[in-house]
N, C-alpha and C. Protein backbone atom coordinates (compact mmCIF):
# COMPACT_ATOMS: atom_id res chain seq x y z
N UNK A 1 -7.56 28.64 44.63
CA UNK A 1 -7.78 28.07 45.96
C UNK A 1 -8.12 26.59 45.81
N UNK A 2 -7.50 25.82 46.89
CA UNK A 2 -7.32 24.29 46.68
C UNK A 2 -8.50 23.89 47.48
N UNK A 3 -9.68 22.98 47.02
CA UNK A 3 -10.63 22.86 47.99
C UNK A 3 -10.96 21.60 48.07
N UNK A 4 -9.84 20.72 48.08
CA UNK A 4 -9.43 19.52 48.33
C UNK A 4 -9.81 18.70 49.92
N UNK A 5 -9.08 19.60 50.68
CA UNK A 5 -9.16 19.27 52.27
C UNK A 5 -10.46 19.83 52.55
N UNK A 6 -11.27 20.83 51.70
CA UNK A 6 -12.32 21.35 52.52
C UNK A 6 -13.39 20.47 53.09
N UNK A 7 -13.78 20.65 54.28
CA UNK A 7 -14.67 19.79 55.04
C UNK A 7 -15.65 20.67 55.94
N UNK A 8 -16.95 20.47 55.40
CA UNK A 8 -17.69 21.34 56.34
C UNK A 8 -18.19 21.74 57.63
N UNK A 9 -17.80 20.11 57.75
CA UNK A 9 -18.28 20.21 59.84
C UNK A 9 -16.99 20.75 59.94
N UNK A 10 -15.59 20.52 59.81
CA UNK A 10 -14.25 21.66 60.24
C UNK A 10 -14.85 22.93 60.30
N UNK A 11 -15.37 23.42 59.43
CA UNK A 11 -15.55 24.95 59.19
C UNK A 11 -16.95 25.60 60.20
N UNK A 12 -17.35 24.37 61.22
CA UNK A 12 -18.46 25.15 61.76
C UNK A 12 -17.73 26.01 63.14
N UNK A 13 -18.30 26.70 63.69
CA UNK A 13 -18.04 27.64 64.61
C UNK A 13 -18.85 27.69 66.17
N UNK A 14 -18.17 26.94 67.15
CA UNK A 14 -18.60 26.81 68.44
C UNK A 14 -18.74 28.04 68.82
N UNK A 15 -20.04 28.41 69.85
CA UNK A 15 -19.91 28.98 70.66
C UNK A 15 -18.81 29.17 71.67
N UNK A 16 -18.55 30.03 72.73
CA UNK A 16 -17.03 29.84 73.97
C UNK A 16 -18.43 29.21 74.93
N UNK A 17 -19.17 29.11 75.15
CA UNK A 17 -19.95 28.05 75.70
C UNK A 17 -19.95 26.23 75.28
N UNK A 18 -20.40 26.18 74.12
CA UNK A 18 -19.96 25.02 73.11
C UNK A 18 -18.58 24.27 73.17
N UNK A 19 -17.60 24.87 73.02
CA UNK A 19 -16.49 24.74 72.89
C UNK A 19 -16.21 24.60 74.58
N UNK A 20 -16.37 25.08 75.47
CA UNK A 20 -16.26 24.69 76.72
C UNK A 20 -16.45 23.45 77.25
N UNK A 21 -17.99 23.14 76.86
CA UNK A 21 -18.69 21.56 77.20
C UNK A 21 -17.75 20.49 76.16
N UNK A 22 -17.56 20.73 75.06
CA UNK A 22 -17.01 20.48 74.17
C UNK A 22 -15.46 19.66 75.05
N UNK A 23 -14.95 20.91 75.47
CA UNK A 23 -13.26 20.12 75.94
C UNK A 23 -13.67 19.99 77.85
N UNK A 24 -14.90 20.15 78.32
CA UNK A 24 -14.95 19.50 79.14
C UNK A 24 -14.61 20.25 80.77
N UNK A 25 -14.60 21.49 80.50
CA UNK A 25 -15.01 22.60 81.59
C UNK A 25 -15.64 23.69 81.60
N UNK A 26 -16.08 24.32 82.75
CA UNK A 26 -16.61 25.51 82.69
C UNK A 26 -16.19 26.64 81.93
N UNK A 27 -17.48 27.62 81.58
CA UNK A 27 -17.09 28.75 80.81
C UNK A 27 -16.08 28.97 81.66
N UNK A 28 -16.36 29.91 82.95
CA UNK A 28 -15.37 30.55 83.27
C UNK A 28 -14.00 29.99 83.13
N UNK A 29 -13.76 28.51 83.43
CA UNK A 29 -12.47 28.64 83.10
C UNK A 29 -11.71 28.46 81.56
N UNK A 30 -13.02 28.09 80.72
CA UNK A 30 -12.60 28.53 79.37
C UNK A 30 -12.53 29.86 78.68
N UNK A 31 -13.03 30.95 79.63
CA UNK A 31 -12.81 32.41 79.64
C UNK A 31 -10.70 32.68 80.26
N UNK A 32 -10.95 31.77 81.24
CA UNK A 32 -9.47 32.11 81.63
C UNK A 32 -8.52 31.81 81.15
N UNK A 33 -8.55 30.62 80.04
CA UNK A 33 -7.69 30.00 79.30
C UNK A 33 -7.59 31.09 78.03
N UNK A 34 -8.61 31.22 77.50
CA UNK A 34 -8.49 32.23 76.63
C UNK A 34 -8.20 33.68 76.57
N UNK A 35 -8.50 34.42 77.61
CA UNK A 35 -7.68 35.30 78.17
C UNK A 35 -5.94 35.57 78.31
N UNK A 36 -5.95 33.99 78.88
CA UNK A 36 -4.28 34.16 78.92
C UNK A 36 -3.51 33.39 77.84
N UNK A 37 -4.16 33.59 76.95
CA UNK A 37 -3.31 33.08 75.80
C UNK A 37 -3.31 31.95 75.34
N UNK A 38 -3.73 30.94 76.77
CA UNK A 38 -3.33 29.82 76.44
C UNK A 38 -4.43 28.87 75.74
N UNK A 39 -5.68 29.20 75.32
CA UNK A 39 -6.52 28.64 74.07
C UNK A 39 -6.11 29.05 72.89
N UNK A 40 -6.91 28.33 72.02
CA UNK A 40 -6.96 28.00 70.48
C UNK A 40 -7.81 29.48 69.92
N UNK A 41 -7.48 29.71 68.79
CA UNK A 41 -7.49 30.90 67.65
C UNK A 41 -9.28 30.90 68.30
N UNK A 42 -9.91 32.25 68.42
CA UNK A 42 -10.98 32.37 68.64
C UNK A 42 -11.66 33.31 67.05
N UNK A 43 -12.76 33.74 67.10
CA UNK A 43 -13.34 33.76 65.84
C UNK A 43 -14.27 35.27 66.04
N UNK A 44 -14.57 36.49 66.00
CA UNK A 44 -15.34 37.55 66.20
C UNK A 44 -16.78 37.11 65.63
N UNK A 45 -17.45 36.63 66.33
CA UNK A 45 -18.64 36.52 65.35
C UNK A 45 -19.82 37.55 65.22
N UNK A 46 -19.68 38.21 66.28
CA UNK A 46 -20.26 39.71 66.44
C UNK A 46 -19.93 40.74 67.64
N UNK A 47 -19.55 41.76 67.54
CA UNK A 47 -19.14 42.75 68.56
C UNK A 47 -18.93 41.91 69.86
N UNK A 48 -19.82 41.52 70.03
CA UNK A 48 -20.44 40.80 71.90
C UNK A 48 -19.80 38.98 71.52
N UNK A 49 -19.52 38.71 70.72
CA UNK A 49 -19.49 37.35 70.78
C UNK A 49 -18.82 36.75 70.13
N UNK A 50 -17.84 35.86 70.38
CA UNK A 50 -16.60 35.17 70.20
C UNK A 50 -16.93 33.69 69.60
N UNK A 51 -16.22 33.17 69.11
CA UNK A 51 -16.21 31.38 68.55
C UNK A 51 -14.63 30.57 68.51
N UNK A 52 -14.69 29.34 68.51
CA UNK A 52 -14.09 29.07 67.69
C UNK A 52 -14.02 28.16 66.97
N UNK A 53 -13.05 27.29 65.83
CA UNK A 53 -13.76 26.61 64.82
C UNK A 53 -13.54 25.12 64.99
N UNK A 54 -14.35 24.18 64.97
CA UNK A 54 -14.31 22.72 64.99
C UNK A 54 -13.17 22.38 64.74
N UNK A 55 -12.49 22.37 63.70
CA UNK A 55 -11.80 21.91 62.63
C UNK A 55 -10.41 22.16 63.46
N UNK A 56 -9.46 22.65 62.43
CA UNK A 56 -8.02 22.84 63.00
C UNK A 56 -7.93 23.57 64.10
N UNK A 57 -8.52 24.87 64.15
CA UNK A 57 -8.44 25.26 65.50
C UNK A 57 -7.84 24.43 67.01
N UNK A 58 -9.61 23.83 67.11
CA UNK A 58 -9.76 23.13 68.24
C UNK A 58 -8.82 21.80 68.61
N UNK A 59 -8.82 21.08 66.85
CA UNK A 59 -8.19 20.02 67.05
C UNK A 59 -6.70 20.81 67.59
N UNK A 60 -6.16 21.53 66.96
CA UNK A 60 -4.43 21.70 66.83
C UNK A 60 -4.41 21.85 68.12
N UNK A 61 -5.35 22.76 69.09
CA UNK A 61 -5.37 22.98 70.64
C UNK A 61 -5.21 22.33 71.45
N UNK A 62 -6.16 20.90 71.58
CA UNK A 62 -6.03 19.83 71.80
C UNK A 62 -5.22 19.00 71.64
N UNK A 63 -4.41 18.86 70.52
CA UNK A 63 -2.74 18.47 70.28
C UNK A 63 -1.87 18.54 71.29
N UNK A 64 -1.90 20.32 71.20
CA UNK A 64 -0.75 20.79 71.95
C UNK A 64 -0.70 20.63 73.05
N UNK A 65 -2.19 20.50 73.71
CA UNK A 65 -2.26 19.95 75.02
C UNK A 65 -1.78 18.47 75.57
N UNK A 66 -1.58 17.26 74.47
CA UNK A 66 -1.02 16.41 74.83
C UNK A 66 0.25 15.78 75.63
N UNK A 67 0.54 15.72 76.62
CA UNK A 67 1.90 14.92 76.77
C UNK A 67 1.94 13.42 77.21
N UNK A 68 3.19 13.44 77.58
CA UNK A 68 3.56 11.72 78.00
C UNK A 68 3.01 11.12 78.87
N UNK A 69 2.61 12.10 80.44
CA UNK A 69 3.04 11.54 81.57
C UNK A 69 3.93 11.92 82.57
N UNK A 70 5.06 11.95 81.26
CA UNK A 70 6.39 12.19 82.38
C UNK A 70 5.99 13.84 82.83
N UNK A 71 6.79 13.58 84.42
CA UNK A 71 7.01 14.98 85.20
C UNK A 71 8.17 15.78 83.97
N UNK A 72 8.24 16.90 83.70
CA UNK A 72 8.99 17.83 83.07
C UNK A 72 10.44 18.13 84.62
């Protein structure tokens, strides 16, 4: 295992609260995003409670969310 790229703040694990304030809306509608698919890789951190991770996760999410501007 290559532990080259490893970086430890990447590897920490938001709360779906955290991660909400984080990109800048409410749980609930960061419950709805994630529900329908359309959030980033979430994390089991115990029976009752979900995460997900700083690092690639969130960033790659945030990516994909980018566009131009232009109307489609």
């Amino acid at each position: 295992m290559s532990y080259e790229h490893f970086n430890l703040e990447d590897q920490k694990v938001l709360t779906i609260k955290q991660w909400c304030a984080l990109n800048g809306f409410s749980v609930p509608t960061g419950n709805r995003v994630l529900a329908a698919g359309d959030g980033p890789p979430t994390i089991q951190l115990s029976p009752r409670r979900k995460g997900v991770r700083v690092g690639d996760d969130n960033r790659r999410w945030q990516e994909s969310r980018i566009h131009d501007g232009r109307r489609a």
